[in-house]
N, C-alpha and C. Protein backbone atom coordinates (compact mmCIF):
# COMPACT_ATOMS: atom_id res chain seq x y z
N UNK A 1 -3.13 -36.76 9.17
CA UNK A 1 -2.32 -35.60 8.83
C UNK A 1 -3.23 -34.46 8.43
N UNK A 2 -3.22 -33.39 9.02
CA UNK A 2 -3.51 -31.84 8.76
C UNK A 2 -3.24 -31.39 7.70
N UNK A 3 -3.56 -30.57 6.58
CA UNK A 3 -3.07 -29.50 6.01
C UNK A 3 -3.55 -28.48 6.03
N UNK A 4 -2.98 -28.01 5.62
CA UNK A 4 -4.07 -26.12 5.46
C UNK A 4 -3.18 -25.70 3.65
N UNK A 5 -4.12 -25.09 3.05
CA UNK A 5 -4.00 -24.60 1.88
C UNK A 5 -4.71 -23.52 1.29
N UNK A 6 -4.50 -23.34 0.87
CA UNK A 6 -5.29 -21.86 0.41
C UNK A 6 -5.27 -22.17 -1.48
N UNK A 7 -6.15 -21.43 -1.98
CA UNK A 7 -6.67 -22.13 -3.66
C UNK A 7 -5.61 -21.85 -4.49
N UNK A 8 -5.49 -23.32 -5.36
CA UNK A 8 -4.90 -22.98 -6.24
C UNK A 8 -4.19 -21.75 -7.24
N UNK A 9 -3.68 -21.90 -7.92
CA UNK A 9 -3.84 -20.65 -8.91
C UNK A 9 -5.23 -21.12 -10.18
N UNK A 10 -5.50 -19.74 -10.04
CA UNK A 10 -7.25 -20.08 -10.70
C UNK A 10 -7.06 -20.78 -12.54
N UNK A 11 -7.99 -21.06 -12.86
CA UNK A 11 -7.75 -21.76 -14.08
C UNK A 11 -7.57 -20.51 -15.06
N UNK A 12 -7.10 -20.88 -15.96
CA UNK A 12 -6.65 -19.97 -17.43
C UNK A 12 -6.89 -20.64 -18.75
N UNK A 13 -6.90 -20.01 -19.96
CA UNK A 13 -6.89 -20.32 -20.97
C UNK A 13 -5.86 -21.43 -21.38
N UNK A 14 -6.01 -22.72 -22.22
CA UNK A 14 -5.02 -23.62 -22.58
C UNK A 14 -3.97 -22.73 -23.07
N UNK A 15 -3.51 -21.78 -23.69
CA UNK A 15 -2.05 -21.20 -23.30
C UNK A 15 -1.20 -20.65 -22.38
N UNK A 16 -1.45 -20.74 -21.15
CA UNK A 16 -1.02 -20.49 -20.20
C UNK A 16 -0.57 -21.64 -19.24
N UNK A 17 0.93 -21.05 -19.19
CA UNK A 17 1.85 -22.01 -18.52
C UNK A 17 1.61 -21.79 -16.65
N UNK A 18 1.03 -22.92 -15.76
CA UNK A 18 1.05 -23.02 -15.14
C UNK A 18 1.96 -23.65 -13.84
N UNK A 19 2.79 -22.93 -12.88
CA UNK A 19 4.17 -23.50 -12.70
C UNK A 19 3.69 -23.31 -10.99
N UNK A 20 4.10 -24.40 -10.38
CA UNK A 20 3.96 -24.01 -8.68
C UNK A 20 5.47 -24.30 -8.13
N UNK A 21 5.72 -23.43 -7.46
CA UNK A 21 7.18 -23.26 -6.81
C UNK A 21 7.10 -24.17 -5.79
N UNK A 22 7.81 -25.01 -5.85
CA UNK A 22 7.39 -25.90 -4.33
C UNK A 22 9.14 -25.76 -3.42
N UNK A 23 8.62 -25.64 -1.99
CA UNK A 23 9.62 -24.66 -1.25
C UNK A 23 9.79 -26.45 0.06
N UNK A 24 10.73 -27.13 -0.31
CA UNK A 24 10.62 -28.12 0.88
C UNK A 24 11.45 -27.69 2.04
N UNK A 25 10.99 -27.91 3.34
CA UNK A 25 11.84 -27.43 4.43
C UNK A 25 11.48 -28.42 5.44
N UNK A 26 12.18 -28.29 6.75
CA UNK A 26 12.67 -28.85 7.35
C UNK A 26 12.96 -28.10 8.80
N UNK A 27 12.72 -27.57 9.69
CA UNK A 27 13.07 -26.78 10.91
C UNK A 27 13.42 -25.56 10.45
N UNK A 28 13.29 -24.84 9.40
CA UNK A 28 13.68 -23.48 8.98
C UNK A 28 12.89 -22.50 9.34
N UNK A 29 12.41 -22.39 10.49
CA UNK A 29 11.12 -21.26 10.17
C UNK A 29 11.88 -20.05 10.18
N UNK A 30 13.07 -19.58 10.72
CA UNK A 30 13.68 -18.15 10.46
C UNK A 30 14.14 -18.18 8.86
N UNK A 31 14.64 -18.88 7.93
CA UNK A 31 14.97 -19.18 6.86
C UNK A 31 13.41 -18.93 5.91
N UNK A 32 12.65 -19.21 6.09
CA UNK A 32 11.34 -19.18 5.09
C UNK A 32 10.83 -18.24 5.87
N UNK A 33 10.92 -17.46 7.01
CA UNK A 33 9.95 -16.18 7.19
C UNK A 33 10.53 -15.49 6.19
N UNK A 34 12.21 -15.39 6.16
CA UNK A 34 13.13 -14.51 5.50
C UNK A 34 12.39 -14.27 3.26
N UNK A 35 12.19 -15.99 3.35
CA UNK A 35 12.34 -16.59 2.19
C UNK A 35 10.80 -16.22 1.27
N UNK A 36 10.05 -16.30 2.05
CA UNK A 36 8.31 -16.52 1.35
C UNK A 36 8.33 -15.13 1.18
N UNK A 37 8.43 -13.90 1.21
CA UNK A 37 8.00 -12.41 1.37
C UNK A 37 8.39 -12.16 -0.37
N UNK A 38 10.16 -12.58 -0.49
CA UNK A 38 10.65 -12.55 -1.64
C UNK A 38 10.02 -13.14 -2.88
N UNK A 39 10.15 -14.69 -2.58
CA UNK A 39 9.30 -15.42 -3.70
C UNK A 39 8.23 -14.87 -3.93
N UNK A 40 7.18 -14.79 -3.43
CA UNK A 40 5.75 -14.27 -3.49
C UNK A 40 6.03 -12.82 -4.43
N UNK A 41 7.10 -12.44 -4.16
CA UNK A 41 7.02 -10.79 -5.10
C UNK A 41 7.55 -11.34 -6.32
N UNK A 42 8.60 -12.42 -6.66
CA UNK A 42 8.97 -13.07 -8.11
C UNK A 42 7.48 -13.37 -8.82
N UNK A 43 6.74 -14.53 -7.86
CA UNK A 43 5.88 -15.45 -8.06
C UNK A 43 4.79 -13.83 -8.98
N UNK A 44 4.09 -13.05 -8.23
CA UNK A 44 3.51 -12.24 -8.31
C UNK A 44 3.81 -11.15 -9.56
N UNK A 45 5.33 -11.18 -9.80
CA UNK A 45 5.85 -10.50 -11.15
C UNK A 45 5.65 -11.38 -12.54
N UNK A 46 5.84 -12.67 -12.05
CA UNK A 46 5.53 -13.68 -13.45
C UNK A 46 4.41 -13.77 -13.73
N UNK A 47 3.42 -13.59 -12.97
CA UNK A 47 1.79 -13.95 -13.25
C UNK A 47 0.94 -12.65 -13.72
N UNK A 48 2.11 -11.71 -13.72
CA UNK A 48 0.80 -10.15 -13.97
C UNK A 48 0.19 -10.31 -15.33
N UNK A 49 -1.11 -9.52 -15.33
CA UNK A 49 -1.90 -9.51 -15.97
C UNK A 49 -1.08 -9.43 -17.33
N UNK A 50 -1.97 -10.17 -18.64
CA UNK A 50 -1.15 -10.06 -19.92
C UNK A 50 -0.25 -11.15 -19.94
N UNK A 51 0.53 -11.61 -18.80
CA UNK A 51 1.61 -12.94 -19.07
C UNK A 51 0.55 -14.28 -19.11
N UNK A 52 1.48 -14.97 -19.66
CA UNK A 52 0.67 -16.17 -20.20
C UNK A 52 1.09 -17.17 -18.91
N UNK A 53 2.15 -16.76 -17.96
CA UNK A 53 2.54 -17.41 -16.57
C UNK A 53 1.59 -17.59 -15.66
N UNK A 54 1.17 -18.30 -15.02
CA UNK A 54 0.06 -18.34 -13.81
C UNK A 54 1.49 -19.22 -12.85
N UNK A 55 1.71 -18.49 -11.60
CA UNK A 55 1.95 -19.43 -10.49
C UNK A 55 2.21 -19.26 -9.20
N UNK A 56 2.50 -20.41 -8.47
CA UNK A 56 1.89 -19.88 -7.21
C UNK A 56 2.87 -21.05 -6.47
N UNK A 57 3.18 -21.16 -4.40
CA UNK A 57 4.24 -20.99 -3.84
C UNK A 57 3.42 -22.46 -3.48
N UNK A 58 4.10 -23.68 -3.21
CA UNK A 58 3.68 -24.70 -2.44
C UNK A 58 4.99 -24.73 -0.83
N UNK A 59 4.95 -24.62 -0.01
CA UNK A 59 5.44 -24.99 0.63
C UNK A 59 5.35 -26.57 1.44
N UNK A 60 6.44 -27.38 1.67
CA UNK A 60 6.21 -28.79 1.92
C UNK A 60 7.53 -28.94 3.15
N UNK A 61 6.60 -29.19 3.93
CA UNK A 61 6.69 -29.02 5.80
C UNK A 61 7.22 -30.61 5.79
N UNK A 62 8.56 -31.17 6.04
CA UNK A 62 8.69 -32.20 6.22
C UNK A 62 9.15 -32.31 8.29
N UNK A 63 8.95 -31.49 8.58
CA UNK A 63 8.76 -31.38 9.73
C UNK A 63 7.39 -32.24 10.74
N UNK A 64 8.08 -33.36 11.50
CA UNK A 64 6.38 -33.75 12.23
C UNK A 64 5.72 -32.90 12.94
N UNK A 65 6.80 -32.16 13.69
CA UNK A 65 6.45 -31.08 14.66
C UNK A 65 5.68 -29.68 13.75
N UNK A 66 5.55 -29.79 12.85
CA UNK A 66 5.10 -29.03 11.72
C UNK A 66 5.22 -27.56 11.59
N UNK A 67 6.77 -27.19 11.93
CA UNK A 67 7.50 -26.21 12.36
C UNK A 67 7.28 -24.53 11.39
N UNK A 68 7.07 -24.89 10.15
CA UNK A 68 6.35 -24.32 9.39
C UNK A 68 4.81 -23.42 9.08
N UNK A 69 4.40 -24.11 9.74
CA UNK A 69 2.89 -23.85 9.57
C UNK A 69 2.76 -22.51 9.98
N UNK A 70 3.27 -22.09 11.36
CA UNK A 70 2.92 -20.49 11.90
C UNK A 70 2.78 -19.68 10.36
N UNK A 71 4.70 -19.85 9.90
CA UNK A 71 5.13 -18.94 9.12
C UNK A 71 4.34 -18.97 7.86
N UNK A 72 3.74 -19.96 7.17
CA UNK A 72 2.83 -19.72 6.34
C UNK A 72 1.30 -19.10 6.52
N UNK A 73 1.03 -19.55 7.44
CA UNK A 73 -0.26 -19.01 8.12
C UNK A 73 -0.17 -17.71 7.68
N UNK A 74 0.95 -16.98 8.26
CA UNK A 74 1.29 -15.39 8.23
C UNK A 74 1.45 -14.36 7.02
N UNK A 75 1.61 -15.51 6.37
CA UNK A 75 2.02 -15.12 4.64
C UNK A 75 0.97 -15.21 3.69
N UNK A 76 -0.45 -14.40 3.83
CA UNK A 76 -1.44 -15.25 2.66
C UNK A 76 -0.70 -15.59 1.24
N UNK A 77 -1.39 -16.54 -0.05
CA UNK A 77 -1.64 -16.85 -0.69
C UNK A 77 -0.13 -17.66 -1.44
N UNK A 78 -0.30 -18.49 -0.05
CA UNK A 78 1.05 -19.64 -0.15
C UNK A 78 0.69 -21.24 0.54
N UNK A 79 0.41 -21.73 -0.54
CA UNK A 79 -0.49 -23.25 0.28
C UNK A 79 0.77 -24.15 0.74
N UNK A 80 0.37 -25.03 1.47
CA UNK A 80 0.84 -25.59 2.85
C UNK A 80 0.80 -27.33 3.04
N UNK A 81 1.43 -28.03 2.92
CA UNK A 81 1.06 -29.34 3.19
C UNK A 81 2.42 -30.01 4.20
């Protein structure tokens, strides 16, 4: 099995709550092109500088045909398994 991922969210101080959105799908790639643009701007509002939030988008491709992958490819800083 393949993955592709891109890095974590970087380490932080022990007060900082670290949370990964995990996005499971299934043949959706019009559904998560729609879907990842949005999250990523939530994801990106909780983590700004000063919040004690760090987090970041897992997407989980239960697809064999691995129907997913384009649409993340396309989207940096959203890891992929």
């Amino acid at each position: 099995m393949t993955t592709m991922t891109t890095p974590a969210v970087p380490a932080a101080d022990p007060g900082t709550v670290r949370v990964t959105v995990g996005v499971p799908t299934y043949r959706r790639p019009d559904v998560l092109r729609a879907l990842l643009p949005l999250l990523l701007d939530q994801v990106r509002e909780v983590s700004t500088a000063g919040s004690r939030f760090r987090a970041d988008v897992l997407v989980v491709d239960n697809d064999p045909d691995r129907s997913a992958v384009d649409v993340v490819a396309a989207v940096p800083g959203i890891r992929y398994v």
